[in-house]
PDB file of N, CA and C in Angstrom:
ATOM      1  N   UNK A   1      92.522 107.942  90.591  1.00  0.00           N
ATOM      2  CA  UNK A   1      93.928 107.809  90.285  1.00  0.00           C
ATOM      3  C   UNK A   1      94.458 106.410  90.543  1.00  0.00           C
ATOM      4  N   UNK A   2      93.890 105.892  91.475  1.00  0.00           N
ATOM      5  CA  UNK A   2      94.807 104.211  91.920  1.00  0.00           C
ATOM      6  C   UNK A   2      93.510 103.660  92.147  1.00  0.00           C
ATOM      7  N   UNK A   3      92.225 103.995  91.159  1.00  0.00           N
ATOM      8  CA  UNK A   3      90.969 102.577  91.218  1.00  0.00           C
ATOM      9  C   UNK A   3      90.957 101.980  92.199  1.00  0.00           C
ATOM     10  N   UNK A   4      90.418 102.926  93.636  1.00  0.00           N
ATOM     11  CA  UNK A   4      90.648 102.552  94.819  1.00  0.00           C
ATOM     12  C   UNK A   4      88.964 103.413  95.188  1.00  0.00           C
ATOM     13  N   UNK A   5      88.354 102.583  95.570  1.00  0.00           N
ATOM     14  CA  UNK A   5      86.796 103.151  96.251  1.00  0.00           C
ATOM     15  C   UNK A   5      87.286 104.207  97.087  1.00  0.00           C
ATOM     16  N   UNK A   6      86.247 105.370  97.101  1.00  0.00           N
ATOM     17  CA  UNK A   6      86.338 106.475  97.709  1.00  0.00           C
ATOM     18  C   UNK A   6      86.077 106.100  99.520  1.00  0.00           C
ATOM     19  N   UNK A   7      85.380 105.118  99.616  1.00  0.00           N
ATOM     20  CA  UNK A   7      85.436 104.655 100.846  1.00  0.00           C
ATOM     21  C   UNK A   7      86.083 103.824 101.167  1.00  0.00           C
ATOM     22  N   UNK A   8      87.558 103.363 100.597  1.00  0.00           N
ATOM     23  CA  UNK A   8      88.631 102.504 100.932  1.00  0.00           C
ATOM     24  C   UNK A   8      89.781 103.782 101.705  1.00  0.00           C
ATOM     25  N   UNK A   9      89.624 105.065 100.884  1.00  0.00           N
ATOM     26  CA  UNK A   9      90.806 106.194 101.036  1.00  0.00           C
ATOM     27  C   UNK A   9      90.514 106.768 102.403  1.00  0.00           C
ATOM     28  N   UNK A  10      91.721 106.784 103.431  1.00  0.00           N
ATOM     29  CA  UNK A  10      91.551 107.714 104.909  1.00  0.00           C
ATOM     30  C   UNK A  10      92.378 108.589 103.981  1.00  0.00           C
ATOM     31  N   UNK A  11      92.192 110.364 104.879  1.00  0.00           N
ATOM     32  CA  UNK A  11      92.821 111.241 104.521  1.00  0.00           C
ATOM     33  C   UNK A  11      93.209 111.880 106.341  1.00  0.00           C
ATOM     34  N   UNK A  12      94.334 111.704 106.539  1.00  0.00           N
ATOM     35  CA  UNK A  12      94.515 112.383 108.314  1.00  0.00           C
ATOM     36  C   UNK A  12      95.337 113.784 108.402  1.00  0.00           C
ATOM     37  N   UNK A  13      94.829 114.501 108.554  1.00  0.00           N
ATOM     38  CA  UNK A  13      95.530 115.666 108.618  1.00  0.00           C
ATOM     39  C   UNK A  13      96.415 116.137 109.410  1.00  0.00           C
ATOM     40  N   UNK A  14      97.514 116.746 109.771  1.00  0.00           N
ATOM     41  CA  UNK A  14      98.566 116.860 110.622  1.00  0.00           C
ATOM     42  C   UNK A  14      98.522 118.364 110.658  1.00  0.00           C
ATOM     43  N   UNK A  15      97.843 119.404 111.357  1.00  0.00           N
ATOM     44  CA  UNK A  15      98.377 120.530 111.306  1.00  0.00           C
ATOM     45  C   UNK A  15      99.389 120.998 111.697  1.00  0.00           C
ATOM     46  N   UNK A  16     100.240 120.316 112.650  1.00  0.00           N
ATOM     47  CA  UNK A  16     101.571 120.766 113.484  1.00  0.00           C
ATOM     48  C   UNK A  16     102.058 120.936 111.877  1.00  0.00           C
ATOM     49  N   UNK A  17     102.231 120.313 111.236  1.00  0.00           N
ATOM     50  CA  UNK A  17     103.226 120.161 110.164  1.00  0.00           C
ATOM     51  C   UNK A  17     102.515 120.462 108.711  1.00  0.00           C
ATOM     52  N   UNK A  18     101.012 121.587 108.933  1.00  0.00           N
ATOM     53  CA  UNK A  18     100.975 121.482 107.588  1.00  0.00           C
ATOM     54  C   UNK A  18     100.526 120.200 106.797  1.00  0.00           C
ATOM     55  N   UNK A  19     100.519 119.473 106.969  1.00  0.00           N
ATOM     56  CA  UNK A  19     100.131 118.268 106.350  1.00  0.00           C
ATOM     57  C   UNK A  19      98.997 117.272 106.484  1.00  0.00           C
ATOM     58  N   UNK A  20      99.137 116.196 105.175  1.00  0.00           N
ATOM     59  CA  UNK A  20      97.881 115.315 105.307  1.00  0.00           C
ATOM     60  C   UNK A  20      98.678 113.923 105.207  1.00  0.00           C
ATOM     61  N   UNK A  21      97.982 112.865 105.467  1.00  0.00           N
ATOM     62  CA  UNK A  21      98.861 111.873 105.126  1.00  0.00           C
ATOM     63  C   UNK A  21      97.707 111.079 104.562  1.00  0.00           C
ATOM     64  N   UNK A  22      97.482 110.575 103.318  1.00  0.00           N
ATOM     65  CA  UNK A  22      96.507 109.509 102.917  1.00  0.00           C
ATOM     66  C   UNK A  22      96.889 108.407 102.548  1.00  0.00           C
ATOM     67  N   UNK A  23      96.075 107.411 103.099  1.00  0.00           N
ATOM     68  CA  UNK A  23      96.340 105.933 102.996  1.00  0.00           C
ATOM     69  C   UNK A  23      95.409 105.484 102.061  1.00  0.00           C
ATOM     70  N   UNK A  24      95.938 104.214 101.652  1.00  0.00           N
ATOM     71  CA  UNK A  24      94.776 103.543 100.315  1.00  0.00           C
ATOM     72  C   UNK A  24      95.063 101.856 100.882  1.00  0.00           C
ATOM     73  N   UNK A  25      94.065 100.974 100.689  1.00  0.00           N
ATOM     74  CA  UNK A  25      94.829  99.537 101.018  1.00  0.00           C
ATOM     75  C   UNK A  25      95.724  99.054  99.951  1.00  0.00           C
ATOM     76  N   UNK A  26      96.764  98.473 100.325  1.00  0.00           N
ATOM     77  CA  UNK A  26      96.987  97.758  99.202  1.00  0.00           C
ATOM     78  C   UNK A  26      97.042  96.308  98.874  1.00  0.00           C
ATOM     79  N   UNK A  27      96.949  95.861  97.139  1.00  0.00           N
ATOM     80  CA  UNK A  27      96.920  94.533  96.399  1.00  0.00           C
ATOM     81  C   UNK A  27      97.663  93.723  97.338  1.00  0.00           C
ATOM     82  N   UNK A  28      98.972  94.023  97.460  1.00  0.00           N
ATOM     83  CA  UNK A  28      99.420  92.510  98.279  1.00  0.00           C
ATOM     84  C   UNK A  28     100.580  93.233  99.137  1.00  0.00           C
ATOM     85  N   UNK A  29     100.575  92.578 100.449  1.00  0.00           N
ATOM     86  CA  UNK A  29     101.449  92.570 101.762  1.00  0.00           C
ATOM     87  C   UNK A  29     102.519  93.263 101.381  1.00  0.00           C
ATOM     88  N   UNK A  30     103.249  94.069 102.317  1.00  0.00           N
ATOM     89  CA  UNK A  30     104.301  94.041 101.854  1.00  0.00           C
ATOM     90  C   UNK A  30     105.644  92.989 101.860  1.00  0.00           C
ATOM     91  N   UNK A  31     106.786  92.929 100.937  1.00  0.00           N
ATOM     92  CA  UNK A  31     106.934  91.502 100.828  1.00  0.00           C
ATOM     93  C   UNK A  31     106.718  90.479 100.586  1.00  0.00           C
ATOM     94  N   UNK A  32     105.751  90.649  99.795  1.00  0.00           N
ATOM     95  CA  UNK A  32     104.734  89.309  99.320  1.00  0.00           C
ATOM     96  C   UNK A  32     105.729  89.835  97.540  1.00  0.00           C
ATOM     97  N   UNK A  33     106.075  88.118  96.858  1.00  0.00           N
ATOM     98  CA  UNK A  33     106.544  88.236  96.036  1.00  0.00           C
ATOM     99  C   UNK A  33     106.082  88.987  94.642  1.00  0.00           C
ATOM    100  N   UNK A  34     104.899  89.141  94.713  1.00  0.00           N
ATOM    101  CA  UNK A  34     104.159  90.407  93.527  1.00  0.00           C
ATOM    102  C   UNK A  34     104.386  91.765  93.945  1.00  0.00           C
ATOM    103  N   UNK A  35     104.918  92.116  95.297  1.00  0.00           N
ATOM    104  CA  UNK A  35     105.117  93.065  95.476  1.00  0.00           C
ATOM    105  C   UNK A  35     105.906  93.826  94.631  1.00  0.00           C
ATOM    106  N   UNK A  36     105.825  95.678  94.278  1.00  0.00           N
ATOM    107  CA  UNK A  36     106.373  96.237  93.233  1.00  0.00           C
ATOM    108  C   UNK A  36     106.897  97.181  93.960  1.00  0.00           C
ATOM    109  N   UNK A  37     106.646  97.450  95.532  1.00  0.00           N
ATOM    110  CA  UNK A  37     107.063  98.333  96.248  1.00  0.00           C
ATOM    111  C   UNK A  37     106.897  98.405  97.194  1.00  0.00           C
ATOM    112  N   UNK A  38     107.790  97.714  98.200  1.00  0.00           N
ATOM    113  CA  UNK A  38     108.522  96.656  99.073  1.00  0.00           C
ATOM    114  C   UNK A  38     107.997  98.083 100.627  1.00  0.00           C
ATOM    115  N   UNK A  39     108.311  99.548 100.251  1.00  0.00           N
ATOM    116  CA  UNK A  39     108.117 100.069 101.398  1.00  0.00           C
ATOM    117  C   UNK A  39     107.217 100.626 101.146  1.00  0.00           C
ATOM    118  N   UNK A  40     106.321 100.823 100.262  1.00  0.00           N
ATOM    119  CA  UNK A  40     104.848 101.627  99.522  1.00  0.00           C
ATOM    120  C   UNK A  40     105.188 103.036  99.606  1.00  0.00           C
ATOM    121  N   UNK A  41     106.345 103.108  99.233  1.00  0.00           N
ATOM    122  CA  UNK A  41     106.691 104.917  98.959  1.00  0.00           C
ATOM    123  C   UNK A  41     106.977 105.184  97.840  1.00  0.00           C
ATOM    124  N   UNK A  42     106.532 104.527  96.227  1.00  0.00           N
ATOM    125  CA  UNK A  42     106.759 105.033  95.321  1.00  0.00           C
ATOM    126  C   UNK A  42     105.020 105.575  94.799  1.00  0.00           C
ATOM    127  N   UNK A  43     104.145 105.090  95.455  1.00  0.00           N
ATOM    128  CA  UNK A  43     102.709 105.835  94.954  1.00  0.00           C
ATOM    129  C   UNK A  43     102.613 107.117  95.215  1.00  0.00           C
ATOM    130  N   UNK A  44     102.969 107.665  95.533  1.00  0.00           N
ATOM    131  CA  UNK A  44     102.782 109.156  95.056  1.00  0.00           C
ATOM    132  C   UNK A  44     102.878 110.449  94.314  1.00  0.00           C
ATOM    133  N   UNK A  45     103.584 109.896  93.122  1.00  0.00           N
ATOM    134  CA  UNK A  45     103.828 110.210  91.880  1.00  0.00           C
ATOM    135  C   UNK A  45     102.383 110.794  91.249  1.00  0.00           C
ATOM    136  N   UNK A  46     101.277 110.051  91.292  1.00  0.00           N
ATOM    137  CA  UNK A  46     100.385 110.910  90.772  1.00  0.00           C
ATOM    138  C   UNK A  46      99.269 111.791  91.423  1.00  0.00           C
ATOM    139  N   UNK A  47     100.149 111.879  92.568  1.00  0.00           N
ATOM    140  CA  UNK A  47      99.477 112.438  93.611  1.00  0.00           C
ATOM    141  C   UNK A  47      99.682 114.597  93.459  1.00  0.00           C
ATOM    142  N   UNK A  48     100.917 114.160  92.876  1.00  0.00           N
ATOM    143  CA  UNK A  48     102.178 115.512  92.480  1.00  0.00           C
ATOM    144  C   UNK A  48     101.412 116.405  91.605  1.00  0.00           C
ATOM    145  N   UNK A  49     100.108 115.945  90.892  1.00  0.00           N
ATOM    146  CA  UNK A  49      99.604 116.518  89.546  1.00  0.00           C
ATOM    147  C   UNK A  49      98.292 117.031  90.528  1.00  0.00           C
ATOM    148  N   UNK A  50      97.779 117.336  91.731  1.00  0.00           N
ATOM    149  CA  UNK A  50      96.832 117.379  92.250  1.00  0.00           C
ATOM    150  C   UNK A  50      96.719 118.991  93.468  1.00  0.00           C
ATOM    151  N   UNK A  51      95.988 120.009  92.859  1.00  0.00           N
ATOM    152  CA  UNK A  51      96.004 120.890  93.515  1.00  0.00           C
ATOM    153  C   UNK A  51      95.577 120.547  94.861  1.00  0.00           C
ATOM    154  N   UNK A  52      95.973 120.743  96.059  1.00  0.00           N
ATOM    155  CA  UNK A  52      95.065 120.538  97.393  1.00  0.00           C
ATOM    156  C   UNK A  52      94.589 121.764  98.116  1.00  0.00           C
ATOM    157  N   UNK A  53      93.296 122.294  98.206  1.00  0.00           N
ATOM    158  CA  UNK A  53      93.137 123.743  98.877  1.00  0.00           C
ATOM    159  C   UNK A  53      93.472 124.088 100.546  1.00  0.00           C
TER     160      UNK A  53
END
């Protein structure tokens, strides 16, 4: 989905809450002027299309 090596992706799981939280690195800093998303909370949009068991 984001052409990111399978060994770049952590996946941490949170059971208190049900949850996972996955990280990916990203292209450039945040704040760095190519930046497209200043707090990295718009990638998960195609995350939404993804059954998780």
């Amino acid at each position: 989905l984001y052409a990111v090596p399978e060994s770049e992706v952590r996946i941490i799981p949170y059971a208190a809450a049900l949850a996972i939280k996955i990280t990916i690195p990203r292209n450039v800093i945040s704040g760095d002027p190519g930046d497209q998303d200043i707090y990295g909370c718009q990638q998960h949009l195609a995350l939404g299309s993804i059954d998780i068991p």
